[in-house]
Protein backbone atom coordinates (compact mmCIF):
# COMPACT_ATOMS: atom_id res chain seq x y z
CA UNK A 1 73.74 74.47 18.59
CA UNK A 2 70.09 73.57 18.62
CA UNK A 3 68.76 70.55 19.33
CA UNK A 4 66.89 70.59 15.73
CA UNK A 5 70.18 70.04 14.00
CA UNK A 6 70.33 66.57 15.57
CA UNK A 7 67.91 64.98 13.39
CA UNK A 8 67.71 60.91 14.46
CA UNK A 9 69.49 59.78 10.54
CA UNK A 10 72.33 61.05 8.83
CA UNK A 11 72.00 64.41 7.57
CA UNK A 12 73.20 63.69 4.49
CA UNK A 13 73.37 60.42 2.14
CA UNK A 14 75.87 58.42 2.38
CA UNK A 15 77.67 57.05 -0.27
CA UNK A 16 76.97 59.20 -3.36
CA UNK A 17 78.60 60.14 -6.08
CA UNK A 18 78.77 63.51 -7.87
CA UNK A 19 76.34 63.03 -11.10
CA UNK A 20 76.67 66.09 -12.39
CA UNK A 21 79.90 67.19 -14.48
CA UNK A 22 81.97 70.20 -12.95
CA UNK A 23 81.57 72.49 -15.97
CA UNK A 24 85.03 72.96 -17.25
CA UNK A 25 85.17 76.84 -16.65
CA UNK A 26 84.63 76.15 -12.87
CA UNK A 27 87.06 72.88 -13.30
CA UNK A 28 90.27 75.23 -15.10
CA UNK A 29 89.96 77.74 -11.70
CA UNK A 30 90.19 74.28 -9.62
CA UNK A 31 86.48 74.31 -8.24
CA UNK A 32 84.81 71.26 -7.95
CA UNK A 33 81.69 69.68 -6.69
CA UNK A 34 81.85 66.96 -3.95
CA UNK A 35 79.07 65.57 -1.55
CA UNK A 36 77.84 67.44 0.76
CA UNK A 37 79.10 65.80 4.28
CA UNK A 38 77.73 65.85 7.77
CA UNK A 39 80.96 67.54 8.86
CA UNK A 40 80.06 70.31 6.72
CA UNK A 41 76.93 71.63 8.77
CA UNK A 42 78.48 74.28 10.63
CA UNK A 43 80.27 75.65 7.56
CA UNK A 44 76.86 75.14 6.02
CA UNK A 45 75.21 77.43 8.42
CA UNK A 46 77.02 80.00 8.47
CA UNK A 47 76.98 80.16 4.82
CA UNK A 48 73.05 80.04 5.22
CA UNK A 49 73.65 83.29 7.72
CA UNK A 50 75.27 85.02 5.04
CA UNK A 51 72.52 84.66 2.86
CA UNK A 52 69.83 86.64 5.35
CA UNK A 53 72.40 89.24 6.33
CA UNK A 54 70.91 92.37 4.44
CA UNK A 55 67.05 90.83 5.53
CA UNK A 56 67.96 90.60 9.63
CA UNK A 57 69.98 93.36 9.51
CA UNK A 58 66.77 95.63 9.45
CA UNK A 59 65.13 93.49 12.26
CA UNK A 60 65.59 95.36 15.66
CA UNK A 61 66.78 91.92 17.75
CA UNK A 62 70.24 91.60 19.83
CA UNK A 63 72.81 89.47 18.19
CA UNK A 64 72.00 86.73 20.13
CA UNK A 65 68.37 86.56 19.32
CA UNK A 66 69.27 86.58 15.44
CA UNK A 67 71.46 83.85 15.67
CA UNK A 68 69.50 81.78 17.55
CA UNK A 69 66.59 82.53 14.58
CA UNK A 70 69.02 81.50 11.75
CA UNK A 71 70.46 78.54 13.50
CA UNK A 72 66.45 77.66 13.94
CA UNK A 73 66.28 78.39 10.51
CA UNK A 74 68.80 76.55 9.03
CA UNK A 75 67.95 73.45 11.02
CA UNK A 76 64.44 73.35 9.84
CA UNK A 77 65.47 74.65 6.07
CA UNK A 78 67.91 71.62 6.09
CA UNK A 79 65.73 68.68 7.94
CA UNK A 80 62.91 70.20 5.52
CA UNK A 81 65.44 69.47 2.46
CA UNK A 82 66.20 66.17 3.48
CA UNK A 83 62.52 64.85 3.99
CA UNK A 84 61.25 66.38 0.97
CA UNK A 85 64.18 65.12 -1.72
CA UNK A 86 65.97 62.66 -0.05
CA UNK A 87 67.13 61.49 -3.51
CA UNK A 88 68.61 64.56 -4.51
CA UNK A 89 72.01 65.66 -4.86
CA UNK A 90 73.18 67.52 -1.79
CA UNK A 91 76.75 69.65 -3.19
CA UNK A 92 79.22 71.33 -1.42
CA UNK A 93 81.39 73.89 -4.13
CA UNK A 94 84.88 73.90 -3.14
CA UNK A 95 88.57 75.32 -4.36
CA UNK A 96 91.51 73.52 -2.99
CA UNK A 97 89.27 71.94 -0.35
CA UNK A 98 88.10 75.57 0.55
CA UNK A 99 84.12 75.27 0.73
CA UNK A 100 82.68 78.03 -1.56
CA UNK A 101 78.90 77.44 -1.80
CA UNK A 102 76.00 74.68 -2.03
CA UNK A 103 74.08 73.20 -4.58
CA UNK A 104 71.52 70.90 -3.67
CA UNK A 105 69.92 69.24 -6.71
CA UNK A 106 66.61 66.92 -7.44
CA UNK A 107 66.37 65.37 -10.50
CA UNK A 108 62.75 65.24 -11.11
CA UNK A 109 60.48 64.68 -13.76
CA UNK A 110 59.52 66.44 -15.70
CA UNK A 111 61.71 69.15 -14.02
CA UNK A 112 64.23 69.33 -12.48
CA UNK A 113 64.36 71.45 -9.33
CA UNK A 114 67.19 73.79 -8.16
CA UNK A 115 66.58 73.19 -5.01
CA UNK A 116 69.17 75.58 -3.35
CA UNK A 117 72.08 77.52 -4.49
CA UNK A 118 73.87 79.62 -2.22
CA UNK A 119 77.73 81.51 -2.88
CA UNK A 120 80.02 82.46 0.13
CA UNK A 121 79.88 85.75 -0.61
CA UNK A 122 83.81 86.29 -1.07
CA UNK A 123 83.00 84.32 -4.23
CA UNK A 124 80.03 85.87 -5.40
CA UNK A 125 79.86 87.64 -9.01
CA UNK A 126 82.50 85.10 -10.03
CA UNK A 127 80.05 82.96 -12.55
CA UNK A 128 80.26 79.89 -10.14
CA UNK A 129 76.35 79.65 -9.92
CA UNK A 130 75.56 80.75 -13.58
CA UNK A 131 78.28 78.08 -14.51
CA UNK A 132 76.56 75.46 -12.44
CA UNK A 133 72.81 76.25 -13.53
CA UNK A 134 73.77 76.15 -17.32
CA UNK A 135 75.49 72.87 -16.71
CA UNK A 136 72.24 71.26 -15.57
CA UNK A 137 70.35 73.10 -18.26
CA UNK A 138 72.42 71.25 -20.36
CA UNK A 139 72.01 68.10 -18.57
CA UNK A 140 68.47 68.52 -18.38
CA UNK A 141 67.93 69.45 -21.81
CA UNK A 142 69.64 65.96 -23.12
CA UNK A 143 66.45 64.52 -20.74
CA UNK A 144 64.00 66.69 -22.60
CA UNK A 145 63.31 68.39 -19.13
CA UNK A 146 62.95 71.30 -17.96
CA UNK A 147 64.25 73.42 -15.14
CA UNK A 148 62.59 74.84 -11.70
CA UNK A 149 63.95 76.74 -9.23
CA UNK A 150 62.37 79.40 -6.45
CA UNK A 151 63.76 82.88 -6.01
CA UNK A 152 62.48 85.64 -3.15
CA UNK A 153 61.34 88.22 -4.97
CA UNK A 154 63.66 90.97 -2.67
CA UNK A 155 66.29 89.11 -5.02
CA UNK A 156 66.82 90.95 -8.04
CA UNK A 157 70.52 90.47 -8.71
CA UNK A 158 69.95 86.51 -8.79
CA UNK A 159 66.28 87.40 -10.61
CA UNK A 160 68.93 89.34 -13.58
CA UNK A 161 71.34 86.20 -13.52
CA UNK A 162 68.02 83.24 -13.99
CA UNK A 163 66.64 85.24 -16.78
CA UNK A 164 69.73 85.84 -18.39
CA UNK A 165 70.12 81.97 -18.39
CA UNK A 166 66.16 81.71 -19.77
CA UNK A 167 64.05 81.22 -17.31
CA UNK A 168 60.97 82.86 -16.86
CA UNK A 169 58.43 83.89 -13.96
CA UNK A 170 56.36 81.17 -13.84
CA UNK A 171 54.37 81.60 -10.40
CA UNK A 172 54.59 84.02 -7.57
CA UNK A 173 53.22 82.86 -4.09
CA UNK A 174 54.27 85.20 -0.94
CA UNK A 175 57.97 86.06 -0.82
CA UNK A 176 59.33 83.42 -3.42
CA UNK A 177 58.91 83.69 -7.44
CA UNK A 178 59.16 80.35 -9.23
CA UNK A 179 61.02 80.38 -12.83
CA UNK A 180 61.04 77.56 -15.13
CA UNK A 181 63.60 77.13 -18.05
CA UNK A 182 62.07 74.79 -20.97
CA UNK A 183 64.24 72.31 -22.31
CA UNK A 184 65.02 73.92 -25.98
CA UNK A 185 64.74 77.17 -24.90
CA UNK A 186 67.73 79.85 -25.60
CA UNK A 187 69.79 80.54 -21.76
């Protein structure tokens, strides 16, 4: 384990409750949203692992060396999270206390920002994460706000599913694209 992932707080908040609604397609196949809890870091990373597995798998490094780099990764990615939107919602995704995915959520003005969505991928290509964005669309919408997220642009599978919901390339720096969706705008 390294000695990043021992940050000197809590990694998560304490205390929270879930503010945003399962949607009730997600809720009728018994998924539901709970906080995200410090004993759920190891699950976490590994589920962070999964999402770099097509990316390291064309790196030339021993085993070892790659999952030293994505437990590096993950540490900072998380600490990074927790500094920079300490009030946001930090989601585990679960099915009969099964952990499926994250959603990490900041409700900002006068965005919102997706901060991170991320599907075990045994559940992938289920709707989970289409179900969850359009929930906070709707959410968001009821605000008059709009919604942000960031996508790499070696993504285009999740690229397909945030356009089909209505958002829209809004800047491109490096590897990420950001997309907006516009409160009132079809998704």
């Amino acid at each position: 384990m390294s000695a990043v992932l021992a940050p000197s707080r809590p990694p998560f908040p304490a205390g929270r409750d879930v503010r945003l609604a399962t949607p009730g397609f997600l809720r009728a196949r018994g998924i539901t949203l709970r906080p995200a809890r410090d004993d759920d870091l190891p699950w976490l990373r590994t589920l962070y692992a999964s999402t770099r597995t097509e990316e390291l798998a064309r790196v030339p490094w021993p085993d070892a060396a790659k999952r030293d780099f994505l437990d590096s990764q993950f540490a900072l990615q998380h600490l990074h999270y927790l500094s920079h939107y300490d009030a946001a919602d930090f989601l585990v995704i679960e099915s009969d206390g099964i952990p499926l995915g994250r959603y990490y959520l900041h409700r900002g003005e006068p965005d919102y920002l997706i901060i991170d969505i991320s599907i075990d991928p045994a559940a992938r290509r289920q709707g989970i994460a289409g179900a969850l964005i359009a929930q906070t669309q709707r959410e968001a919408a009821g605000l008059g706000r709009g919604v942000q997220l960031h996508v790499q642009v070696d993504n285009p599978r999740a690229q397909r599913l945030y356009e089909r919901l209505g958002f829209a390339a809004a800047e491109e720096s490096g590897s990420h694209r950001r997309m907006r969706w516009a409160a009132g705008r079809e998704g």
